[in-house]
Structures are given as structure tokens and as C-alpha cells.
Protein backbone atom coordinates (compact mmCIF):
# COMPACT_ATOMS: atom_id res chain seq x y z
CA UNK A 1 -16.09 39.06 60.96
CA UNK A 2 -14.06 42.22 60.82
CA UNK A 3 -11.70 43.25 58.13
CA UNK A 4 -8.77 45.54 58.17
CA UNK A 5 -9.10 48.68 60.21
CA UNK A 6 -7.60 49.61 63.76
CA UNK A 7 -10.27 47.26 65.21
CA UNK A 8 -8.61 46.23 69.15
CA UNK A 9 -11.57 48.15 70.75
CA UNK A 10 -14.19 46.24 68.65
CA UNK A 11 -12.38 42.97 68.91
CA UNK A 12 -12.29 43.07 72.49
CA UNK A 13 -15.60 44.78 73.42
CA UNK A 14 -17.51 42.41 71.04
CA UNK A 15 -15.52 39.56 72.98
CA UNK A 16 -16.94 40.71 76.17
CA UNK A 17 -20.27 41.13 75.50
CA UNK A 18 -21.09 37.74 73.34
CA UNK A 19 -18.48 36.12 74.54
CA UNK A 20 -17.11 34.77 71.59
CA UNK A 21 -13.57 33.32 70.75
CA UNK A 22 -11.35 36.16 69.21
CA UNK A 23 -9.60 34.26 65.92
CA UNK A 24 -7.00 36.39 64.61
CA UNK A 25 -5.36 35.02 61.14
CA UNK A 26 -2.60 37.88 62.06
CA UNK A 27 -2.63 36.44 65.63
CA UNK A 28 -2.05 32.78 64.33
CA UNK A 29 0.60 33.32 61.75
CA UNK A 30 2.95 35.60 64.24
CA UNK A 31 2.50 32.63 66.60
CA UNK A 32 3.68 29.95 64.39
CA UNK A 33 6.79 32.17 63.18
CA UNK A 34 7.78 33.03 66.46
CA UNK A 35 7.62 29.40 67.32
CA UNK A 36 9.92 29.18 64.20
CA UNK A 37 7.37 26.39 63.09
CA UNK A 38 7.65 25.29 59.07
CA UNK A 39 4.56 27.13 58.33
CA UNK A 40 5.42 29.85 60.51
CA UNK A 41 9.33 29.81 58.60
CA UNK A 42 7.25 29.78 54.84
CA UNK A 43 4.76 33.05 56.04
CA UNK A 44 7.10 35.06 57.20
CA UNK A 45 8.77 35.02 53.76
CA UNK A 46 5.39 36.66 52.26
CA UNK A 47 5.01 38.89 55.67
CA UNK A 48 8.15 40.30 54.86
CA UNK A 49 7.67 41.31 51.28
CA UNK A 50 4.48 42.67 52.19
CA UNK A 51 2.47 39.83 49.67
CA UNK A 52 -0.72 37.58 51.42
CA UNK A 53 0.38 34.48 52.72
CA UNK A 54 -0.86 31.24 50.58
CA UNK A 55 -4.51 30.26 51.04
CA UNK A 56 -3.44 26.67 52.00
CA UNK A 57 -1.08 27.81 55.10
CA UNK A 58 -4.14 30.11 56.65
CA UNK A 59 -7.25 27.89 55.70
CA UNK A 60 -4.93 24.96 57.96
CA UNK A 61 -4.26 27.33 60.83
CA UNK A 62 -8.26 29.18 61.11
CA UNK A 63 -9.78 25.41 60.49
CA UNK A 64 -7.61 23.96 63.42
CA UNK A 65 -8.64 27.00 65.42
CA UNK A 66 -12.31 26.91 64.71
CA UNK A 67 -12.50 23.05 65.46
CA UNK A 68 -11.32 23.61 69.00
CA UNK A 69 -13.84 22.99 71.92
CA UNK A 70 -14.01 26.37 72.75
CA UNK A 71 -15.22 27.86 69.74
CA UNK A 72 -17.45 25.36 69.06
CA UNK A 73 -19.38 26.30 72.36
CA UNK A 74 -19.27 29.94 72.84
CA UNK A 75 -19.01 30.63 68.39
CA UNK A 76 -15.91 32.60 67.34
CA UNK A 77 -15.10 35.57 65.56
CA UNK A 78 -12.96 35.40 62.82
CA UNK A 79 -10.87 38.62 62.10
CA UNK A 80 -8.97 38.88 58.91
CA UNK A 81 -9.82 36.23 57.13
CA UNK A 82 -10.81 35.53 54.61
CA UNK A 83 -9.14 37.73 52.72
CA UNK A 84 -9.46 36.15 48.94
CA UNK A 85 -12.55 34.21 47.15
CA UNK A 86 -10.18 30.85 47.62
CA UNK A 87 -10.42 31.32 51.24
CA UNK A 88 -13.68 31.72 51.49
CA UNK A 89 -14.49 28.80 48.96
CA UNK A 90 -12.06 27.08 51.06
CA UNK A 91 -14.58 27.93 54.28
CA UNK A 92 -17.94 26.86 52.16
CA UNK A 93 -16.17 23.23 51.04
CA UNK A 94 -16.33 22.30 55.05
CA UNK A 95 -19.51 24.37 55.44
CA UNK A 96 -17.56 26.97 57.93
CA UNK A 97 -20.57 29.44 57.47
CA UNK A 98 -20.43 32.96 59.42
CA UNK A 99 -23.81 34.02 60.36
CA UNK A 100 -22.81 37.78 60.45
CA UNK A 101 -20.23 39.26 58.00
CA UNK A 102 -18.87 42.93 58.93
CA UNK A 103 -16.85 44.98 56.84
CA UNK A 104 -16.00 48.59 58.09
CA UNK A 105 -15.48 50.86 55.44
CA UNK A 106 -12.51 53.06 56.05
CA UNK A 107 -11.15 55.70 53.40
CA UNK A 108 -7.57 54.57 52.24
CA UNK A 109 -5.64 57.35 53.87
CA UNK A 110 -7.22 56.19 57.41
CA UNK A 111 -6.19 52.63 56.82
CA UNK A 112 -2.62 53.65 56.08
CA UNK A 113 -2.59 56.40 58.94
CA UNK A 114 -3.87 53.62 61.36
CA UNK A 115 -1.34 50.46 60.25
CA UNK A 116 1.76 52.32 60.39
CA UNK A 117 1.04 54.01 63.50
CA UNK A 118 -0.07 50.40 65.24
CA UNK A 119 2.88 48.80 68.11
CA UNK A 120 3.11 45.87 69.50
CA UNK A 121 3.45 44.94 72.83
CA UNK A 122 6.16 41.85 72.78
CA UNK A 123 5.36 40.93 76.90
CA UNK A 124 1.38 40.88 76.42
CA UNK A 125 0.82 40.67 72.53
CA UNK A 126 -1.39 44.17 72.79
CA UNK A 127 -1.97 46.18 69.96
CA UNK A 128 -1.43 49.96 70.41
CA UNK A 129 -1.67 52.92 68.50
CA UNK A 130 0.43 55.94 68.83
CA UNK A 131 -1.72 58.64 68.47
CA UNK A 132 -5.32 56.82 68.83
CA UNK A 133 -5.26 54.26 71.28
CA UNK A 134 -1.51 54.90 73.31
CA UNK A 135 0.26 52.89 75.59
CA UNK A 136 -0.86 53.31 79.42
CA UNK A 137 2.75 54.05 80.85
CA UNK A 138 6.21 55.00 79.47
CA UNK A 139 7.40 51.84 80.37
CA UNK A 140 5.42 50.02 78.15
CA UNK A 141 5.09 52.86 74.95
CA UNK A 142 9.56 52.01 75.90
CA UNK A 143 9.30 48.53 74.74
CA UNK A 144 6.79 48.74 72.06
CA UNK A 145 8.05 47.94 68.38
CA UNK A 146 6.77 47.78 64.72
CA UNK A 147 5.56 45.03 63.08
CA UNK A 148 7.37 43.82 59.89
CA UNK A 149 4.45 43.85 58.00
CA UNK A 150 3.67 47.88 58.83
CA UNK A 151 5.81 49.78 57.16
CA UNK A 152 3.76 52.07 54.87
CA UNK A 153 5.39 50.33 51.74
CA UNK A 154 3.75 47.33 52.52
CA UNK A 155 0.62 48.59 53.73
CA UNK A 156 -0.21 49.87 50.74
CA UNK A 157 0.72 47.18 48.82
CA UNK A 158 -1.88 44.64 51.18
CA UNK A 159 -4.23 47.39 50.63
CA UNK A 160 -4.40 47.16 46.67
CA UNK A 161 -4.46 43.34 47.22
CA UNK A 162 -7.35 43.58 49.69
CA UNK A 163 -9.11 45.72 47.20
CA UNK A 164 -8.85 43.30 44.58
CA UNK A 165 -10.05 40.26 46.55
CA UNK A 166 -13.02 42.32 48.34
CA UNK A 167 -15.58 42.23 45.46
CA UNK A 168 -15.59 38.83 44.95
CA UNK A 169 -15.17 37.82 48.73
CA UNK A 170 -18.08 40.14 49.60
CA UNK A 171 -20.49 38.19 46.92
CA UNK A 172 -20.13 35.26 48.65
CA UNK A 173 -21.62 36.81 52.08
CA UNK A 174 -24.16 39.11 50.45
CA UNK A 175 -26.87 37.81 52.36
CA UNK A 176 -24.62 37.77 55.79
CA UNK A 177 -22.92 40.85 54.76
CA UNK A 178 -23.30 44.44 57.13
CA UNK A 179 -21.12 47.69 55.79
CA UNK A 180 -20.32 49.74 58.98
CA UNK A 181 -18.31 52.94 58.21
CA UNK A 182 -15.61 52.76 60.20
CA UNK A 183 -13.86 55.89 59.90
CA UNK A 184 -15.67 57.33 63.06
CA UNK A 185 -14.40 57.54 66.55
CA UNK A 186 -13.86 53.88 67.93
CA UNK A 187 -16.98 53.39 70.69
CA UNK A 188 -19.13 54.69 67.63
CA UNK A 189 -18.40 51.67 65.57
CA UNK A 190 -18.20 49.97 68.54
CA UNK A 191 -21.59 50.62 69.39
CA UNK A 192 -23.16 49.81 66.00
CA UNK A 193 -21.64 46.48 65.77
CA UNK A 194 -22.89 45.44 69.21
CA UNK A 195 -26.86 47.01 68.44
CA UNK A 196 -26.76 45.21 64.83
CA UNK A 197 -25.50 41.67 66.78
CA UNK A 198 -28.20 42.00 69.61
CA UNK A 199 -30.93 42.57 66.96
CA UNK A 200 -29.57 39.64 65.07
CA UNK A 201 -29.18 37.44 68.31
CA UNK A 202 -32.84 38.60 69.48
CA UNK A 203 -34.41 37.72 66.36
CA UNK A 204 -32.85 34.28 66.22
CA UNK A 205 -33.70 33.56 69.74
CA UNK A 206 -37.07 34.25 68.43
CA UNK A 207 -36.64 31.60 66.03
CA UNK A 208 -35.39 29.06 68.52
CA UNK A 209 -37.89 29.30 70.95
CA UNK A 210 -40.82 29.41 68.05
CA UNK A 211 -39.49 25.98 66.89
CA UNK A 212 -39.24 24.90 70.61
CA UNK A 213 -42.87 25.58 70.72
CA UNK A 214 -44.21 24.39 67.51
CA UNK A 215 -42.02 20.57 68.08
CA UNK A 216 -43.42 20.84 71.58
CA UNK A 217 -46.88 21.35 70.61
CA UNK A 218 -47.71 24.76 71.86
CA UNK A 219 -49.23 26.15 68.45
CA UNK A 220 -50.73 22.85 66.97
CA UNK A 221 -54.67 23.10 66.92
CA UNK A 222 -56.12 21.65 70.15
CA UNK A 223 -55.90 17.88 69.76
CA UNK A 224 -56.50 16.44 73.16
CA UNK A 225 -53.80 14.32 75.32
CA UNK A 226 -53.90 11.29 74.10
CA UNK A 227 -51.28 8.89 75.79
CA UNK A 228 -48.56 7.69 73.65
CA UNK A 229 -47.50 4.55 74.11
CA UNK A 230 -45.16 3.33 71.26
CA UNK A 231 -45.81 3.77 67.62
CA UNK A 232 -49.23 2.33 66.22
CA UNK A 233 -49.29 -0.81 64.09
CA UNK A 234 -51.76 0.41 62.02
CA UNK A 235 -50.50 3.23 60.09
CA UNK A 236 -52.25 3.22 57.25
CA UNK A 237 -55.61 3.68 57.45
CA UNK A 238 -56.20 5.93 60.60
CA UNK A 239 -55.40 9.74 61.52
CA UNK A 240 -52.64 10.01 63.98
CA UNK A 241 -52.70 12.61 67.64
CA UNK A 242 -50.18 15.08 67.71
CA UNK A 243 -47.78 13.25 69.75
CA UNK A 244 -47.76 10.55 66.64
CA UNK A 245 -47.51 13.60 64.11
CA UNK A 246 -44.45 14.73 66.21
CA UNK A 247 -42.89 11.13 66.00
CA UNK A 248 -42.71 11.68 61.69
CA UNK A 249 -42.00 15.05 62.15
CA UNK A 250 -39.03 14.75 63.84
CA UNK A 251 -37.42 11.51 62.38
CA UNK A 252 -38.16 13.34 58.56
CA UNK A 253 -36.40 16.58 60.37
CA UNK A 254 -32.70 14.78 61.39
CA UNK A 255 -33.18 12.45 58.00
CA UNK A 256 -33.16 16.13 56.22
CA UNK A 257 -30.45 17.96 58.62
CA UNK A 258 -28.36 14.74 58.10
CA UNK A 259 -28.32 14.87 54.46
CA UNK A 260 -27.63 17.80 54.62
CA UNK A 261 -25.05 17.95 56.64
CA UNK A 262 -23.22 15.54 54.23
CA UNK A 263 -23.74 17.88 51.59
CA UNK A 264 -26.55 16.92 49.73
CA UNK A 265 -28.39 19.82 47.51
CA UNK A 266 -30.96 17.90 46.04
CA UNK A 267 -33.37 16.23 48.47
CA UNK A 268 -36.78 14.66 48.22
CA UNK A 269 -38.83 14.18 51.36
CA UNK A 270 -41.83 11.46 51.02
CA UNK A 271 -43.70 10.63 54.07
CA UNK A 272 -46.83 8.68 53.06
CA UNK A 273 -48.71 8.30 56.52
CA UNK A 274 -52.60 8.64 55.99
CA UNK A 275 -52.91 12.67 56.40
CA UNK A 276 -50.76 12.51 54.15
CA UNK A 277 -51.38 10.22 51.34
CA UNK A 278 -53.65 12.27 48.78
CA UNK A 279 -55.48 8.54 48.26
CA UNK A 280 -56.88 8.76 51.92
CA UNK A 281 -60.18 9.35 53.11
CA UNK A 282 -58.36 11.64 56.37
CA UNK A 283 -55.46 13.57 54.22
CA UNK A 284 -55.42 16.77 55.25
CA UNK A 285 -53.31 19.28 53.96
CA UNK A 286 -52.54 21.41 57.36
CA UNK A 287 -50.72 18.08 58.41
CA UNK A 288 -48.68 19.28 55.46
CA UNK A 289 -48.27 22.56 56.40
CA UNK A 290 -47.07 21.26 60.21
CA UNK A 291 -44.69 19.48 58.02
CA UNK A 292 -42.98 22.20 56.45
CA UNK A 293 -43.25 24.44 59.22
CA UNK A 294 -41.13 22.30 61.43
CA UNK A 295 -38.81 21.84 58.99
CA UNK A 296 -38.51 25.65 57.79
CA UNK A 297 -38.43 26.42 61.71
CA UNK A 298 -35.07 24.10 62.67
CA UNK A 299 -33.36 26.16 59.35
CA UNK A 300 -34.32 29.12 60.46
CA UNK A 301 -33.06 28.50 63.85
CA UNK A 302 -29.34 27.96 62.52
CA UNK A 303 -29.55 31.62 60.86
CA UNK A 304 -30.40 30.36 57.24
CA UNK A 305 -32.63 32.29 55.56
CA UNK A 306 -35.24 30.09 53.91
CA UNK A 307 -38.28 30.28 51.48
CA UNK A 308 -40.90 28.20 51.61
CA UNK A 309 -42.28 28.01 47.61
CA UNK A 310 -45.46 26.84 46.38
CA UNK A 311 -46.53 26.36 43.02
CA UNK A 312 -49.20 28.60 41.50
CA UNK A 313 -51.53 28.94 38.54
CA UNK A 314 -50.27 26.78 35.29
CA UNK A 315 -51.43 26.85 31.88
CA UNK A 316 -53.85 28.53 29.72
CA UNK A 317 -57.69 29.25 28.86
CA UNK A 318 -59.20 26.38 29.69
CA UNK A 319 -56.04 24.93 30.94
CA UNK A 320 -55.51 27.26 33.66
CA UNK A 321 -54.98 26.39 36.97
CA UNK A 322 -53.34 24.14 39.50
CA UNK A 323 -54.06 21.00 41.01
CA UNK A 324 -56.73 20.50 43.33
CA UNK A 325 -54.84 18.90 46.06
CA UNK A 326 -52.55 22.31 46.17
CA UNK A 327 -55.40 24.76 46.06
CA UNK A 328 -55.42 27.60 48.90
CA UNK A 329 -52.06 26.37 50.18
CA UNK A 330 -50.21 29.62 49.98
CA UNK A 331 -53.25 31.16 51.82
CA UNK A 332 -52.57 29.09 54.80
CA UNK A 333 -48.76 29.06 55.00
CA UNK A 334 -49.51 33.15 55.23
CA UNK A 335 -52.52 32.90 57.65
CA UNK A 336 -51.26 29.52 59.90
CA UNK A 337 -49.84 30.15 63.49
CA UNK A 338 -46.24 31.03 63.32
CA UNK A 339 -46.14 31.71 67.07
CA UNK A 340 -46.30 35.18 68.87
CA UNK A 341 -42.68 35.38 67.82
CA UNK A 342 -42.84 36.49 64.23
CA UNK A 343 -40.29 33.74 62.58
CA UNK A 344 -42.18 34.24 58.87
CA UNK A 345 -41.29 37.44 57.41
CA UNK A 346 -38.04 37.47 58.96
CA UNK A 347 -35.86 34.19 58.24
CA UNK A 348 -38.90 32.81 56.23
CA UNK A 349 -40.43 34.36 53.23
CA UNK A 350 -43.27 32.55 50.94
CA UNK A 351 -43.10 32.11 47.27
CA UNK A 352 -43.85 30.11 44.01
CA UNK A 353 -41.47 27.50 42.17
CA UNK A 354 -39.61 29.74 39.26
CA UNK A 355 -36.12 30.72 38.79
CA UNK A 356 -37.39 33.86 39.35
CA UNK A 357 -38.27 33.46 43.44
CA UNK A 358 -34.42 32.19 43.90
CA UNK A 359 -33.34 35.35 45.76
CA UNK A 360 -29.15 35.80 46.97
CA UNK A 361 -30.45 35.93 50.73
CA UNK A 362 -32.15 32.72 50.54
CA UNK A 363 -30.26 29.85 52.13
CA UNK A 364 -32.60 27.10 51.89
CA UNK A 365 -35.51 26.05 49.77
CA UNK A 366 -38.87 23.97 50.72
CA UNK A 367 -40.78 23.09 48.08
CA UNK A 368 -44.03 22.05 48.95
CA UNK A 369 -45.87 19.08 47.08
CA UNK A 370 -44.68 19.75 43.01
CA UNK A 371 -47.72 18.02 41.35
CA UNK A 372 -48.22 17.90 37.23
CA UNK A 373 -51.78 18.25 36.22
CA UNK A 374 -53.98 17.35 32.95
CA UNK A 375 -52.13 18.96 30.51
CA UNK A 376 -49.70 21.14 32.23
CA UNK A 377 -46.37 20.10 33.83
CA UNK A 378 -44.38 21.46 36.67
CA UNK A 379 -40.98 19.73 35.56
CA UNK A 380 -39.21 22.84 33.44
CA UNK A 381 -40.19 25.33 36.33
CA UNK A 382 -38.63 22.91 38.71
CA UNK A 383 -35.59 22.46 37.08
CA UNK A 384 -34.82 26.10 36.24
CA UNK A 385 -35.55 26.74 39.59
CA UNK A 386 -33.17 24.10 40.90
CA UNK A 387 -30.28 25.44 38.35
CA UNK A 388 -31.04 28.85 39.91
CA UNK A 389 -30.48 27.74 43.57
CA UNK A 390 -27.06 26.27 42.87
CA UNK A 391 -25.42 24.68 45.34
CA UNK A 392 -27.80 25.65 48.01
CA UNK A 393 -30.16 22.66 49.07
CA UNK A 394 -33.59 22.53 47.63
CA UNK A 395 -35.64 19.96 49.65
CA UNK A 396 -38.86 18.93 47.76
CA UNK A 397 -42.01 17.39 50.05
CA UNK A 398 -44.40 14.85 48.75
CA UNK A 399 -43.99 15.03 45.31
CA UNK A 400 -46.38 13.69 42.82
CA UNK A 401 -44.20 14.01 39.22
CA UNK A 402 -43.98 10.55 37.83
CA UNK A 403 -44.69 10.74 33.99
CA UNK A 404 -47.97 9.45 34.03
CA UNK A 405 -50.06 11.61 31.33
CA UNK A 406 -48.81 12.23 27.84
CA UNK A 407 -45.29 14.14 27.42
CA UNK A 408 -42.95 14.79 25.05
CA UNK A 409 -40.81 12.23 25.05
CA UNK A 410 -37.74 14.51 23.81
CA UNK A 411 -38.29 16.60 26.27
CA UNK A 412 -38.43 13.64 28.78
CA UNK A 413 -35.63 12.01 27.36
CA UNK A 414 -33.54 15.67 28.14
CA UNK A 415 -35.17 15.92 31.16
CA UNK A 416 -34.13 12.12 32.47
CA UNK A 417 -31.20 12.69 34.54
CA UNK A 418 -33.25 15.15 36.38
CA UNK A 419 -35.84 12.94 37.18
CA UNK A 420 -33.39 10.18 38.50
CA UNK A 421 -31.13 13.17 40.46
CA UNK A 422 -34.25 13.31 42.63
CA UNK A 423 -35.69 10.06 42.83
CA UNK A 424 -38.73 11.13 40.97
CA UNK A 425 -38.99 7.85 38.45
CA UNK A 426 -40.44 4.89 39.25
């Protein structure tokens, strides 16, 4: 995403090399008013008093764009826009997402320089520059014109807007968001944009084909070959082969993505087959792990960041510690086999449940197993930690927080709408 500089060469170059769809909001609202379109009729009002067009005429124009085939296939890039905290609020309600978000910083006296020097070309809709980027013959540099919207007058008045809105747009990207000064020559931007989007590219290609391997079986612990031949009746009392595993690892993945995808925040994951189901003779806690690291692996692959959190030490004195089933967890999340690609550490980090591990670069959160013990209780650390994440989806595996030991009941009673948000009662 690239925001308000002479930015042809890096529009185009990027283009070429990812091969991604060029969205212009600029673009889009000259072509509705020179189709004389009612939209196109209402922008050109605020184009020609130099003010932002209404949120509700661009958000309809980029959404239509962005839904197209096209830029569904090859991904798009979105320049100018958004361009105020309502846009981009307007982008997270449909969960339009950018996985990169570029802003070149360019001194105000460069901005100016480079808008009211900018012509356009009305036979091929190219963007020129007078004294940085010319025309190739007389003939066209004949035939170029101004833009209504680049007198200096107006530039200057989008720029104060722009700086107003920036701020707030920018929080909403932190974690996608890469400053690029872009007050150097042109290939020199041009350059660092297209090194930072192959490292990004590389490392989630890493991602993708460390998922492919983990769902495929590569870096599960030697298991044998068992042939698979339909699901077992008997699921309840006998340890499953990895092609089995696989089976409930994928049909609790696309239950999750689903909900997701519908907009669900609050998930809980319970899958009770005998590895594991705590009350069984063969539960086994790396089946967990395989668990979460298929799951953390398919997020990671869409370019969400995402931190895997286990509980740690609770209470006091004698008090102190955490429940059995949950002990050395954290040790083998760190040590486990995350493929020769390197996905944790990158797009998944490791942490506790607190309202302290919510980070602004974390996307998702996987929280493995919550359990109360004897004593101590998990619930207030869970809920902070839930208010903390916001609207970003905290997915909780296997817990074990029914209200089965003595509690407070105020503090239950306060806490009751919590337990029923996740399913936890019962």
C-alpha cells in the first residue's frame, strides 16, 4: 500500500515483479467522473474544492475493485487508500486485511514540488512529471494537462488533511506497517520496496510449505504406514496412526478457519479423542502439541502473526504451581520440530496467558489447555487477557475450567457471562 508521493515508478515496477493488480482510489474516482456516473458527478464536487471525497463513495468503488477475479488471484495493491481511520475500519468490518502496509515518508515541500508538477496523459491515462519523470516526445509533453485536484492550493490543503488522518490510520497497521523514506531518487525507493516484499514473500513461502509438510506428515515422529481405510468405530479407547490424527486435525482446522471467517473472536476448540482426553490411559500431550502446531501453521501461512500462550506457575508457597497435565509444555512447543524452515520465531512467538503477552503485532491467539487447579484459578488471567486481545480471535484448546472446586461465588456470579461467551459451563 503506498501513500501520497510521486510513486508511477514504484507502482509499476512493483506491478511487474509480483504481479499484482494496481488499485488506484485516484484511478477509480477520475473514471467514474469522466463517465459522468452519479458517484463520479458527487466526487468531483470535493475534487474540485480540494476536500477528500466521502468514505462511503471510495469504500464502494475499492470493495467492487478488490472483489474482482483478478485481484483475488494474483492479490492487489491498493494505492491511496485508505486515507482516514473510517476507511480503514470500513476495510477491517469485511476483513479486507493488507499483509504489507508502506508509507514513504516525504518532507512537505517534496510532496508539494512533486503534485503540482505531475501531467496527465488524456490518450493513455500516464502520469508524468515535468522535471522528474518527463514526457518521452513533444508530442505527448503537447497534450499533457493538469489535474483539477493539483493546483498547489489544494495540495496543500489534502496535505494537512492527510496529516491529520495518518496517526490514527497508521495504528491500525502497526504490525503490517514499513516507513520507507521516500524523498530519495525513484529506483532507490524502488529498490527497497521490492527487497522488503521478497523477504516478506520468502518468509511466508516458508510458512506455507512448513504447514504443507507438517499436514502431510513429513515432521510427525516416525509412526509407521498404517493403511487407512475409513474412520475407526472405536474411538474411544485406542491411540490413533498419524493418518487418523490428520483426519481430527484437519476437520478441527476448517471448523476454526470457518468461524473465523464469520467473524467469531471468541472460540473454544474441544476434541476429546483418547490422546487427548486427560482420563485416558494413552493421552499424550505431544498429540496436543501436533494440535496446535497445525493450527498456528495454517495462520501463519495467511501472514497473521500468532502466539501460541501457555499458562505458567500460579499461586503461592505451598500453592505454587501449575497443573500436572500442563507441566513442561512450553519446553516442548520451544524444542518440537518446526521444520527446517524456521516458521516459530518469525510468524509464531510463545508465551503465557496475561494481558501482559497481548502484543500489537499479534494477530491471532492459541491458548493451549487453560486448566484451574486446587486452590488457584486461571479464569481472571483469562479474561484480562481476552479484554486485551480485542477484537482479534483468541481460540482456546481443550479447556478444563468448569467450576468444580470452591470459588467465590461473587466473583463467579461477575464472571458468568464469560463463562457462557465461551461455552465453558456445563
Amino acid at each position: 500500500m503506498l501513500l501520497d508521493v510521486e510513486d508511477e515508478l514504484c507502482c509499476n515496477g512493483v506491478m511487474a515483479e509480483f504481479g499484482l493488480v494496481h488499485i488506484s482510489t485516484g484511478d477509480l474516482l477520475r473514471a467514474e467522473v469522466s463517465a459522468g456516473t452519479e458517484i463520479g458527478n458527487k466526487a468531483k464536487e470535493y475534487m474540485d474544492s480540494g476536500s477528500l471525497v466521502p468514505d462511503e463513495l471510495v469504500t464502494a468503488m475499492v470493495t467492487a475493485r478488490i472483489s474482482r477475479e483478478d485481484a483475488k488471484e494474483k492479490g492487489w495493491l491498493l494505492d491511496g487508500y485508505p486515507r482516514s481511520l473510517e476507511q480503514a475500519e470500513s476495510l477491517e468490518r469485511i476483513n479486507l486485511r493488507p499483509d504489507i502496509y508502506i508509507v514513504l515518508d516525504v518532507p512537505d515541500e517534496i510532496l508539494i514540488d512533486r503534485c503540482i508538477g505531475r501531467r496527465l496523459d488524456p490518450v493513455t491515462g500516464k502520469i508524468y512529471h515535468l522535471k522528474n519523470f518527463p514526457p518521452e516526445t513533444e508530442e505527448i509533453r503537447a497534450r499533457l494537462i493538469t489535474r483539477s485536484d493539483d493546483t498547489k492550493e489544494k495540495v496543500k490543503s489534502r496535505l494537512e488533511t492527510f496529516k491529520n488522518n495518518a496517526e490514527a490510520i497508521s495504528s491500525t497497521y502497526m504490525d503490517a506497517l514499513k516507513k520507507i523514506d521516500g524523498s530519495r531518487p525513484k529506483q532507490v525507493v524502488f529498490e527497497e520496496i521490492t527487497s522488503f516484499l521478497l523477504q516478506v514473500q520468502k518468509a511466508k513461502d516458508k510458512v506455507s510449505l512448513l504447514r504443507k509438510s507438517v499436514l502431510e506428515g513429513d515432521v510427525f515422529s516416525s509412526l509407521g504406514q498404517d493403511n487407512w481405510r475409513g474412520i475407526p468405530t472405536r474411538l474411544n479407547n485406542v491411540p490413533h496412526s498419524r493418518e487418523i490424527r490428520k483426519y481430527f486435525y484437519d476437520d478441527v482446522l476448517y471448523a476454526t478457519q470457518r468461524a473465523m471467517a464469520d467473524g467469531k473472536t471468541h472460540l473454544k476448540v474441544e476434541i476429546n479423542i483418547p490422546e487427548l482426553n486427560p482420563e485416558m490411559d494413552v493421552y499424550r500431550i505431544g498429540t496436543l502439541m501436533e494440535l496446535v502446531r497445525v493450527l498456528a501453521l495454517s495462520f501463519a501461512e495467511d501472514g497473521k502473526r500468532v502466539k501460541v500462550c501457555v499458562q505458567g506457575s500460579m499461586g503461592e508457597g505451598a500453592l505454587a504451581g501449575m497443573p500436572l497435565q500442563l507441566a513442561g509444555t512450553r519446553k516442548i512447543l520451544e524444542f518440537m520440530d518446526w521444520g527446517k524452515y524456521g516458521a516459530l520465531g518469525t510468524f509464531i512467538s510463545i508465551g503465557s496467558i496475561g494481558p501482559k503477552e497481548v502484543e500489537t503485532q499479534d494477530d491471532v491467539f492459541i491458548l493451549v489447555a487453560p486448566q484451574n487447579a486446587v486452590g488457584n484459578c486461571i479464569i481472571d488471567d483469562l479474561e484480562a487477557m481476552t479484554n486485551a486481545a480485542g477484537s482479534r480471535p483468541v481460540v482456546i484448546i481443550n479447556p478444563r475450567l468448569k467450576v468444580n472446586f470452591p470459588y467465590n461465588s461473587k466473583r463467579f456470579l461477575s464472571n458468568k457471562q464469560y463463562f457462557i461467551l465461551y461455552g465453558l459451563l456445563g
